[in-house]
N, C-alpha and C. Protein backbone atom coordinates (compact mmCIF):
# COMPACT_ATOMS: atom_id res chain seq x y z
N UNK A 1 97.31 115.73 90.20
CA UNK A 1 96.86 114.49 90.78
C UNK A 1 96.93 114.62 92.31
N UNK A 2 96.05 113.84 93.04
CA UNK A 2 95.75 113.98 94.40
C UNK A 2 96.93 113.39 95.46
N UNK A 3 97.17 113.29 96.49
CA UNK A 3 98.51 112.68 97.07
C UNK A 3 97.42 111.52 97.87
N UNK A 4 96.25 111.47 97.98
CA UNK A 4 95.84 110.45 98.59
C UNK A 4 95.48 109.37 98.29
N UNK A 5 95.45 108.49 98.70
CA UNK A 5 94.99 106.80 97.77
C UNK A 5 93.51 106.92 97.98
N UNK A 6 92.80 105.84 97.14
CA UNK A 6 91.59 105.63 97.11
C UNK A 6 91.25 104.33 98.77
N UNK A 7 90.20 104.39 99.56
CA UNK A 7 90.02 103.13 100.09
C UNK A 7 90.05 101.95 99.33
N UNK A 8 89.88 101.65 97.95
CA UNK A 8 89.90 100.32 97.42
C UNK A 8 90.28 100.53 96.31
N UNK A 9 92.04 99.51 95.86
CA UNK A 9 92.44 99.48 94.56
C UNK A 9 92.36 98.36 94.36
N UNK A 10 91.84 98.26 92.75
CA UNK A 10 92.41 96.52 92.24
C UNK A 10 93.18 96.91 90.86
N UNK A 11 93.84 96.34 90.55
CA UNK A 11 94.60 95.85 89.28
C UNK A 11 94.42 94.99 88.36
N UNK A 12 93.17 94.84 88.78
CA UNK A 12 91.73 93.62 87.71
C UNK A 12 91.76 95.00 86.53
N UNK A 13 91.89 95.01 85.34
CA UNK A 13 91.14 96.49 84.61
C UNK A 13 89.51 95.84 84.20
N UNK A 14 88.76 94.93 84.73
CA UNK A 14 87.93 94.72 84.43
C UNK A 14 86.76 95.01 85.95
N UNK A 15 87.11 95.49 86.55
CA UNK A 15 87.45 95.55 88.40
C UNK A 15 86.61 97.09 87.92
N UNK A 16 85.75 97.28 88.53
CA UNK A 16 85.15 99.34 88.73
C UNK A 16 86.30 99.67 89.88
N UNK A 17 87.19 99.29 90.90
CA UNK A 17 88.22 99.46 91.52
C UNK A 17 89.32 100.08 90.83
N UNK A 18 89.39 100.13 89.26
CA UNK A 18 90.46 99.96 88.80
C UNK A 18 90.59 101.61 88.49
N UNK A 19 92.20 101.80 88.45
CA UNK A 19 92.40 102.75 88.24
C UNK A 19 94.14 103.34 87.63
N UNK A 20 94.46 103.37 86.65
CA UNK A 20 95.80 102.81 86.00
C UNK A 20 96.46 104.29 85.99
N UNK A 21 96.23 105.03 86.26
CA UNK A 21 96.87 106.28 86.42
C UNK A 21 97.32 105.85 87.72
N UNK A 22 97.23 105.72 88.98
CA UNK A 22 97.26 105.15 90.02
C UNK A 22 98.18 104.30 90.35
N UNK A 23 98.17 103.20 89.41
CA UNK A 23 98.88 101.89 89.40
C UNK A 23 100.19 102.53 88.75
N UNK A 24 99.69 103.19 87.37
CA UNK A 24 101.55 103.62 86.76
C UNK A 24 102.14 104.50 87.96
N UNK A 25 101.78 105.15 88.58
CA UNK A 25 102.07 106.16 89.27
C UNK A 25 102.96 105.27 90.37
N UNK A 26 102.58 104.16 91.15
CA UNK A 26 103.18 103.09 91.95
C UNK A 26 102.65 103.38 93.15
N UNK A 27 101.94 102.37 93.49
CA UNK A 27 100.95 102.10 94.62
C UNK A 27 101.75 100.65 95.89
N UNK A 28 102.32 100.98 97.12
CA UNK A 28 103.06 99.98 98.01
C UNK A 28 101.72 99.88 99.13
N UNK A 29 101.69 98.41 99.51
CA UNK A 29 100.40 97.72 100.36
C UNK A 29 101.69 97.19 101.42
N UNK A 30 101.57 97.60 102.67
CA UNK A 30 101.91 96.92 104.02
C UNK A 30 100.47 95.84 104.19
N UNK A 31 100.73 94.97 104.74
CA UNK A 31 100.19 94.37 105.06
C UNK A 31 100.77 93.75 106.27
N UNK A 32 99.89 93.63 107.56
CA UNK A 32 100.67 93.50 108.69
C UNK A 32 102.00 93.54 109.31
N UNK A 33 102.26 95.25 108.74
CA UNK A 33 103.54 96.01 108.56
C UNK A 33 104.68 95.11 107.75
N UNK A 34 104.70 94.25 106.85
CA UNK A 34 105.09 93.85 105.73
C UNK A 34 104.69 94.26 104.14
N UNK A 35 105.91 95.06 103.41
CA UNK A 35 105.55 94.88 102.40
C UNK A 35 105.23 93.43 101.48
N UNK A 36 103.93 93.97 100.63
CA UNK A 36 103.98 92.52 99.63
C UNK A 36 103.53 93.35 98.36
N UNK A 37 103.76 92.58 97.54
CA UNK A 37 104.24 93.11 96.18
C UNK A 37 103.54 92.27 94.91
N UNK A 38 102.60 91.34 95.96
CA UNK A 38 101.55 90.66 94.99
C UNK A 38 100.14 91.24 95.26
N UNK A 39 99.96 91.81 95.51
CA UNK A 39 98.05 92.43 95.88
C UNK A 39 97.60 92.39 94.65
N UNK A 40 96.64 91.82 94.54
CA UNK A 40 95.74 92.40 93.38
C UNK A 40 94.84 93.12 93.50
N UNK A 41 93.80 93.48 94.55
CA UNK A 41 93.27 94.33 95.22
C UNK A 41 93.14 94.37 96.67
N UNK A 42 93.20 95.50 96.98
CA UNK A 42 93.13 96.11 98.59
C UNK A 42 91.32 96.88 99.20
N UNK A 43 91.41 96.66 100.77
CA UNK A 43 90.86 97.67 100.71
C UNK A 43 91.28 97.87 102.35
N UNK A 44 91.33 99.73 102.89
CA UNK A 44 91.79 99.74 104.19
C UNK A 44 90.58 99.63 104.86
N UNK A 45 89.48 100.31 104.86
CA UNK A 45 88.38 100.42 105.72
C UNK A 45 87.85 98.92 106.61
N UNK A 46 87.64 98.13 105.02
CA UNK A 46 87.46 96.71 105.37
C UNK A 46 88.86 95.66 106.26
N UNK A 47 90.09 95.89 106.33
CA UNK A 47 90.96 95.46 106.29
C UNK A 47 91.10 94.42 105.62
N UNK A 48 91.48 94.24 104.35
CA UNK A 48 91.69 92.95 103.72
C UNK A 48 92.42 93.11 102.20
N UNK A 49 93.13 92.18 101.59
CA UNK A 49 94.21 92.49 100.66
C UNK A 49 93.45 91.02 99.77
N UNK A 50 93.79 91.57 98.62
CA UNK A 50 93.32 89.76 97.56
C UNK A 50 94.80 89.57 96.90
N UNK A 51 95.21 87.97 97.28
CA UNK A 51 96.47 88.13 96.59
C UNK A 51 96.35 86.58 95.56
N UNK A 52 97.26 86.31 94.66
CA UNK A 52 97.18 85.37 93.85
C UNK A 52 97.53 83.89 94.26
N UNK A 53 96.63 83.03 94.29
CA UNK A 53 96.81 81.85 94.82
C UNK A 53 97.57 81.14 94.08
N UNK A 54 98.97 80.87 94.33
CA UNK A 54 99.42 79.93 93.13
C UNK A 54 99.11 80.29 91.97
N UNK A 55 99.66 79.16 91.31
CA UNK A 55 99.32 79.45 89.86
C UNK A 55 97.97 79.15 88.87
N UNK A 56 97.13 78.81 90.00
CA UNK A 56 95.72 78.48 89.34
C UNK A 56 94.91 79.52 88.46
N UNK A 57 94.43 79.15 87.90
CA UNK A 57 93.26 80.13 87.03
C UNK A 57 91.78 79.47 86.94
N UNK A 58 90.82 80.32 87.08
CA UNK A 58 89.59 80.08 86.88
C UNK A 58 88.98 79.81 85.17
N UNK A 59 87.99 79.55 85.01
CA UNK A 59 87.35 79.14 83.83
C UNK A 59 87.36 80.11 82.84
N UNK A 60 87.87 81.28 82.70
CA UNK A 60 88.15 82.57 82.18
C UNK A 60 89.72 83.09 81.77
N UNK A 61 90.51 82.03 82.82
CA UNK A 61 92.14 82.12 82.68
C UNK A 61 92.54 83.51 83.65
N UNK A 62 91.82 83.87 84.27
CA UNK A 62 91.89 85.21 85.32
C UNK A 62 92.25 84.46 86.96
N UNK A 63 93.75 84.64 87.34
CA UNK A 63 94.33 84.48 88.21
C UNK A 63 93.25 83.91 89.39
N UNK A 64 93.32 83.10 90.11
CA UNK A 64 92.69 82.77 91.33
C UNK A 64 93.09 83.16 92.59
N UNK A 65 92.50 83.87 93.39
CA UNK A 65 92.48 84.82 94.87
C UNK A 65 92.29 84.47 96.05
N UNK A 66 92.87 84.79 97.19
CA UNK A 66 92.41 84.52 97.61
C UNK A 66 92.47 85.99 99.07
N UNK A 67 91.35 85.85 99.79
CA UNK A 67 90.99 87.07 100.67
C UNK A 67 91.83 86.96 102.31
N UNK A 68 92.92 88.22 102.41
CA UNK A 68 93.73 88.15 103.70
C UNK A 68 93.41 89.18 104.38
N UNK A 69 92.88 88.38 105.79
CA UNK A 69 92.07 89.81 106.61
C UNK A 69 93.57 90.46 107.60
N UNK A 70 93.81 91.49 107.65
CA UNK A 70 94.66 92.12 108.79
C UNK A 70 94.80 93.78 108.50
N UNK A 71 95.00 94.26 109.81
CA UNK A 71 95.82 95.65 109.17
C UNK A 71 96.26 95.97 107.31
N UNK A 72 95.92 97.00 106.95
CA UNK A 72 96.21 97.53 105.20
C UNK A 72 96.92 98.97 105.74
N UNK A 73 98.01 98.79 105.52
CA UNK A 73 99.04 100.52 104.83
C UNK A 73 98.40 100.74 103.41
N UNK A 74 98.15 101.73 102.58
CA UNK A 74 99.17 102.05 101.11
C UNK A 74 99.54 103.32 101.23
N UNK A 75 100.56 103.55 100.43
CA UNK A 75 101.51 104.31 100.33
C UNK A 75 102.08 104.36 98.86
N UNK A 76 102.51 105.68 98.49
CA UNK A 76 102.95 105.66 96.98
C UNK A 76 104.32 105.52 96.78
N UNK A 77 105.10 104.49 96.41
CA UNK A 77 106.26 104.33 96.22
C UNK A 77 107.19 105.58 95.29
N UNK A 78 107.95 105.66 96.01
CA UNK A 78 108.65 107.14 95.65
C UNK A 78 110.01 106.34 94.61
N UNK A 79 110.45 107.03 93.54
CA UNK A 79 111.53 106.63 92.76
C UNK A 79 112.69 106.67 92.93
């Protein structure tokens, strides 16, 4: 397996972003040099992170998002 991240992960498995080898493996998002530990998807190029708005859900029951523009780290969390 590669040591580099992809520019864009999500944790949607319904997401073409998605990628679960990746995710088991453990994937850490700085976000304006803060870790956060809710991302649901990232991307660095774009700078922007999608994280879960509350506890709402859409008409499908699939978490509701919302889009945070700043600086993106990832990094693979080591054990």
């Amino acid at each position: 397996m590669t040591d580099t991240l992809p520019d864009r992960l999500s944790s949607d498995p319904t997401s073409e972003f998605y990628d679960a080898a990746l995710l088991e493996r453990g994937v850490g998002v700085l976000f304006k040099g803060a870790e956060k530990t809710n991302v649901e998807e990232y991307c660095v190029s774009e700078g922007w992170i999608r994280v879960q708005a509350g506890k709402a859900k859409d008409r499908k029951g699939q978490p509701l998002t919302i889009k945070l523009k700043g600086p993106v780290e990832v990094f693979f969390k080591e054990d």
